[in-house]
Protein backbone atom coordinates (compact mmCIF):
# COMPACT_ATOMS: atom_id res chain seq x y z
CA UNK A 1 0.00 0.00 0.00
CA UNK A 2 1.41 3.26 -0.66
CA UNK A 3 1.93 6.07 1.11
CA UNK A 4 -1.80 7.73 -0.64
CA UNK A 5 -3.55 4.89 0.03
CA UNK A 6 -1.79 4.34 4.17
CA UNK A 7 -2.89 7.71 4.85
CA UNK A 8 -6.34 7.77 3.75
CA UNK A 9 -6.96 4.22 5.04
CA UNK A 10 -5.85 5.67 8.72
CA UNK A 11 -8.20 9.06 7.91
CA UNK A 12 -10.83 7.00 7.07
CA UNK A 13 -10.75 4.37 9.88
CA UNK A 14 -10.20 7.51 12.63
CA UNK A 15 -13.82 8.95 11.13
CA UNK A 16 -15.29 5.44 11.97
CA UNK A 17 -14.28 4.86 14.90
CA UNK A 18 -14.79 8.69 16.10
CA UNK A 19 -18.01 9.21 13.74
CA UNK A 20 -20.93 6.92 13.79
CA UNK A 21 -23.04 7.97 11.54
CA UNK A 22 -19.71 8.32 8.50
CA UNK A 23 -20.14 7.00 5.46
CA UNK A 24 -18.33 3.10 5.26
CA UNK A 25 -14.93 2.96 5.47
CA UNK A 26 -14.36 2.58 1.71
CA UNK A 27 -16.26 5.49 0.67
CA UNK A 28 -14.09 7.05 2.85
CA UNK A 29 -11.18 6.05 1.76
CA UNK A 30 -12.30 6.35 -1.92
CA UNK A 31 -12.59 10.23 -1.12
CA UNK A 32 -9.91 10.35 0.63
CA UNK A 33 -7.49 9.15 -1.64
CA UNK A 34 -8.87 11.38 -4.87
CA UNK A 35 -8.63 14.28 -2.39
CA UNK A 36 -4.60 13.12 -0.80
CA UNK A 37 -3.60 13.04 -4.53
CA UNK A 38 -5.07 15.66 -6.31
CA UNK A 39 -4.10 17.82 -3.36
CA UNK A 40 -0.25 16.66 -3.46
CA UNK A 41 -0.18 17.04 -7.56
CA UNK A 42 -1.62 20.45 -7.13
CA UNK A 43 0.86 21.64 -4.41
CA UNK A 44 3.70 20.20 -5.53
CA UNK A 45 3.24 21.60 -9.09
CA UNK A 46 2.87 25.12 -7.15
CA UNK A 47 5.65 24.94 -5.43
CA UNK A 48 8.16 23.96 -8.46
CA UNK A 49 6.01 26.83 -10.43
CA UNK A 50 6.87 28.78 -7.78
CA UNK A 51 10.32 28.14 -7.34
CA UNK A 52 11.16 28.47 -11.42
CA UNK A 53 9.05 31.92 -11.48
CA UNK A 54 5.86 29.97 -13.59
CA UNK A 55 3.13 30.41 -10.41
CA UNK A 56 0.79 31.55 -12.94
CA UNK A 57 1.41 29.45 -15.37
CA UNK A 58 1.23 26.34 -12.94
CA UNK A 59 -1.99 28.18 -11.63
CA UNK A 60 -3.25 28.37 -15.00
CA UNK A 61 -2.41 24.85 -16.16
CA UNK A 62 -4.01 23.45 -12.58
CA UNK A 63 -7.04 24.66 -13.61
CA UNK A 64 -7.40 24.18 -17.32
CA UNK A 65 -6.50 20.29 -16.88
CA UNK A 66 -9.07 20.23 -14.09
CA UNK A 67 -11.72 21.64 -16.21
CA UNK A 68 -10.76 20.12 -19.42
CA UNK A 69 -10.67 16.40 -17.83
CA UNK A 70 -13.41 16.73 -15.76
CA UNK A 71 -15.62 17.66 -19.15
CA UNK A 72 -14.02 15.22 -20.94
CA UNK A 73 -13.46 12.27 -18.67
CA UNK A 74 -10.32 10.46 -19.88
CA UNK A 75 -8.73 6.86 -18.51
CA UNK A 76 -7.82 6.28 -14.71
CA UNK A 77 -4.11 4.90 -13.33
CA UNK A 78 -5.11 1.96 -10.97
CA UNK A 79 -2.86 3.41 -8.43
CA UNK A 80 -3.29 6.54 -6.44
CA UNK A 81 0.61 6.84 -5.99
CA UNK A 82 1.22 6.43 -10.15
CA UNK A 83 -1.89 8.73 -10.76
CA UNK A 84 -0.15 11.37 -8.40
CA UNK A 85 3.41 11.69 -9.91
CA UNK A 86 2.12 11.45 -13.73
CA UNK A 87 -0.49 14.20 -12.89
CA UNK A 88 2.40 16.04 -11.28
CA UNK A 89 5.01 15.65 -13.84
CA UNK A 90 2.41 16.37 -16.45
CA UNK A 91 1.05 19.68 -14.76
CA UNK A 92 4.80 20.97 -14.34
CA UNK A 93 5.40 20.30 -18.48
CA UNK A 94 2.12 21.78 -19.04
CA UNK A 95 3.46 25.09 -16.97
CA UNK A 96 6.57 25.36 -18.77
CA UNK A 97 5.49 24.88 -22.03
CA UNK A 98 6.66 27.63 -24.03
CA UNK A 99 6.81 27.43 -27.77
CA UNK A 100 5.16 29.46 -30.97
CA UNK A 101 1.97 28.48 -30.88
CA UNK A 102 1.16 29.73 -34.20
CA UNK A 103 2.87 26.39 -35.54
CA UNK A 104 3.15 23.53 -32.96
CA UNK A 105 -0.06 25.35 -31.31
CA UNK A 106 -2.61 25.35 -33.98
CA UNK A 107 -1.78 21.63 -34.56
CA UNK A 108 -2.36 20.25 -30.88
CA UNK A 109 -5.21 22.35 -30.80
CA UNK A 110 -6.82 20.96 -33.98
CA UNK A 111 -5.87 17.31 -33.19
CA UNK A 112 -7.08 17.58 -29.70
CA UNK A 113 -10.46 19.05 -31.58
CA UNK A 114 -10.63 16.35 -33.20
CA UNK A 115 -10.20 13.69 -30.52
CA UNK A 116 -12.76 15.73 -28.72
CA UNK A 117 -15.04 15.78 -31.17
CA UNK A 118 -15.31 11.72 -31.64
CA UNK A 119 -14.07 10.74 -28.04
CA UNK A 120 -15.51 12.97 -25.27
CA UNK A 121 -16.82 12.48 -22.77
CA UNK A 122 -14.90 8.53 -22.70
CA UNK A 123 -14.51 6.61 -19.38
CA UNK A 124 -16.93 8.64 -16.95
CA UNK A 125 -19.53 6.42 -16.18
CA UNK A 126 -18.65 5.11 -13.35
CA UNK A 127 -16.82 8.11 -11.76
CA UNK A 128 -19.44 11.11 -12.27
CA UNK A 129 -23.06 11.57 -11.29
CA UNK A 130 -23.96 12.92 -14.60
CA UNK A 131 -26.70 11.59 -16.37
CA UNK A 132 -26.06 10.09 -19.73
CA UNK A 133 -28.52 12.45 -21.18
CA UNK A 134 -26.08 15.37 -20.24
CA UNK A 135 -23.14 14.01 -21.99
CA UNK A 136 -23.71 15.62 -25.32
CA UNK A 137 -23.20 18.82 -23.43
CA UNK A 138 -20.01 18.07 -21.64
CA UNK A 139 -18.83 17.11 -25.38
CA UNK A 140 -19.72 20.60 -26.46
CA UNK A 141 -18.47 22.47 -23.35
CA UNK A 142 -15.11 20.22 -24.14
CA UNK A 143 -15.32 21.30 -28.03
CA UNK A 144 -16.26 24.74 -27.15
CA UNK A 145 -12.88 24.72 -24.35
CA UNK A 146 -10.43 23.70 -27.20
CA UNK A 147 -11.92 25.68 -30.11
CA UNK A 148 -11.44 28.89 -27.75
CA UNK A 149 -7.91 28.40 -27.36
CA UNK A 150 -7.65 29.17 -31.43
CA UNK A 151 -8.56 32.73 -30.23
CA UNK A 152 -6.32 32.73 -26.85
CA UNK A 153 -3.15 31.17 -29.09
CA UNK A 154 -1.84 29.47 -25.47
CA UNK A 155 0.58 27.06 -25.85
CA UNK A 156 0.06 26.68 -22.67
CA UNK A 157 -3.38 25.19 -23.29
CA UNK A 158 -2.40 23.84 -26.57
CA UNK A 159 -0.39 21.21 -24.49
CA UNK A 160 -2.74 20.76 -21.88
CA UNK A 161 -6.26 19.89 -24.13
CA UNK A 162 -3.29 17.78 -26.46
CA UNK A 163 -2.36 15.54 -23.19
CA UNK A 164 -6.22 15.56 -22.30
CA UNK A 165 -7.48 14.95 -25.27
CA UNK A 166 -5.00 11.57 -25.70
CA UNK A 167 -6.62 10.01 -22.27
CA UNK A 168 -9.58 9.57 -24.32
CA UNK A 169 -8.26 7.47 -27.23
CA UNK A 170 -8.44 3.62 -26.48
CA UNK A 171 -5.02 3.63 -27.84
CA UNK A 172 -3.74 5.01 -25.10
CA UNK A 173 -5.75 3.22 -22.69
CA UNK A 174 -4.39 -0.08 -24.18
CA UNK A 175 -1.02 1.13 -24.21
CA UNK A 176 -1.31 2.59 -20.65
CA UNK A 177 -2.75 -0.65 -19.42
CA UNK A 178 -0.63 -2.84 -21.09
CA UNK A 179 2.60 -1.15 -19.23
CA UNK A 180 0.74 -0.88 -15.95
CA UNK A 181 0.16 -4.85 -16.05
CA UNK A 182 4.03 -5.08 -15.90
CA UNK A 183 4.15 -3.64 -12.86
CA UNK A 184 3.20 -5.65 -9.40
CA UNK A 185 0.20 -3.49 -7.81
CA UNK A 186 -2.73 -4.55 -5.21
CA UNK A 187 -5.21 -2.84 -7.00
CA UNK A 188 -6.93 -3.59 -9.50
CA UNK A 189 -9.36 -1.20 -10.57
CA UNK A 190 -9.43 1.81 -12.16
CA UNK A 191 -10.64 4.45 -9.82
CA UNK A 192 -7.89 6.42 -8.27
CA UNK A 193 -6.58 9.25 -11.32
């Protein structure tokens, strides 16, 4: 168990014991563990956008990938600790992405369109409380997200909707599952990223 999962496991059993009327331990811990490692990707992405001068660009990428993916939906890790550094290391490329966007830019955003346009929302079934019958609209929100950035020109975002948009592609789940099955882990759903 890793160091996620230990801590929200000893959260979780403390509100038990101390709580009677908590939701079960695993609901709990399923909380608890989304909240531990989106919190520690988020601050630790501040803090190294803080310490190389980006804040606002870590800021900005924080919040576009958290918008963008939870639109779009997008493949889980099956471990919190592997879901934690990838976000991480993804949301500190994302905030020092720097290139002309008027040539790398335009084509990230228009593949990423693209992928959007076919693929969203992919994979959020059984992680959101959204209706079925609102999924057409988290498509177009997604669509209307990455068609924007044509008018913003961020590369910045360019790179963030490309990385999103690439969770949605069964491709990539494949791939992604095929290299997480060579690699011993507990767990073996996909709920934690």
């Amino acid at each position: 168990m890793n160091w996620i999962d230990h801590s929200a496991m000893k959260i979780a059993t403390k509100i038990r014991e101390n709580y009677e009327f908590a939701a079960s331990e695993k609901v709990l811990f399923y909380a608890l563990s989304l909240i531990i490692n989106t919190s520690s990707a988020i601050l630790i992405t501040i803090i190294i956008g803080t310490l190389t001068n980006h804040l606002l660009n870590a800021l900005l990428a924080i919040i576009s990938f958290l918008v963008i993916r939870n639109v779009s939906g997008g493949f889980h890790l099956r471990s919190s600790l592997a879901c934690c550094v990838f976000s991480t290391i993804m949301l500190v490329i994302f905030t020092h992405s720097t290139y002309k966007f008027s040539y790398l830019g335009y084509l990230l955003n228009l593949i990423s369109l693209l992928i959007m346009l076919y693929q969203a929302p992919f994979g959020i079934e059984n992680y959101s409380r959204i209706p079925k019958k609102y999924y057409s609209y988290l498509k177009l929100i997604a669509v209307v997200l990455v068609t924007s950035n044509f008018f913003i020109q961020s590369s910045l975002l360019a790179t963030v909707f490309f990385a999103q948009s690439l969770t949605l592609m069964t491709f990539t789940y494949n791939l992604v599952t095929r290299i997480e099955g060579s690699f011993p882990d507990e767990k073996t759903d996909r709920k934690v990223c």
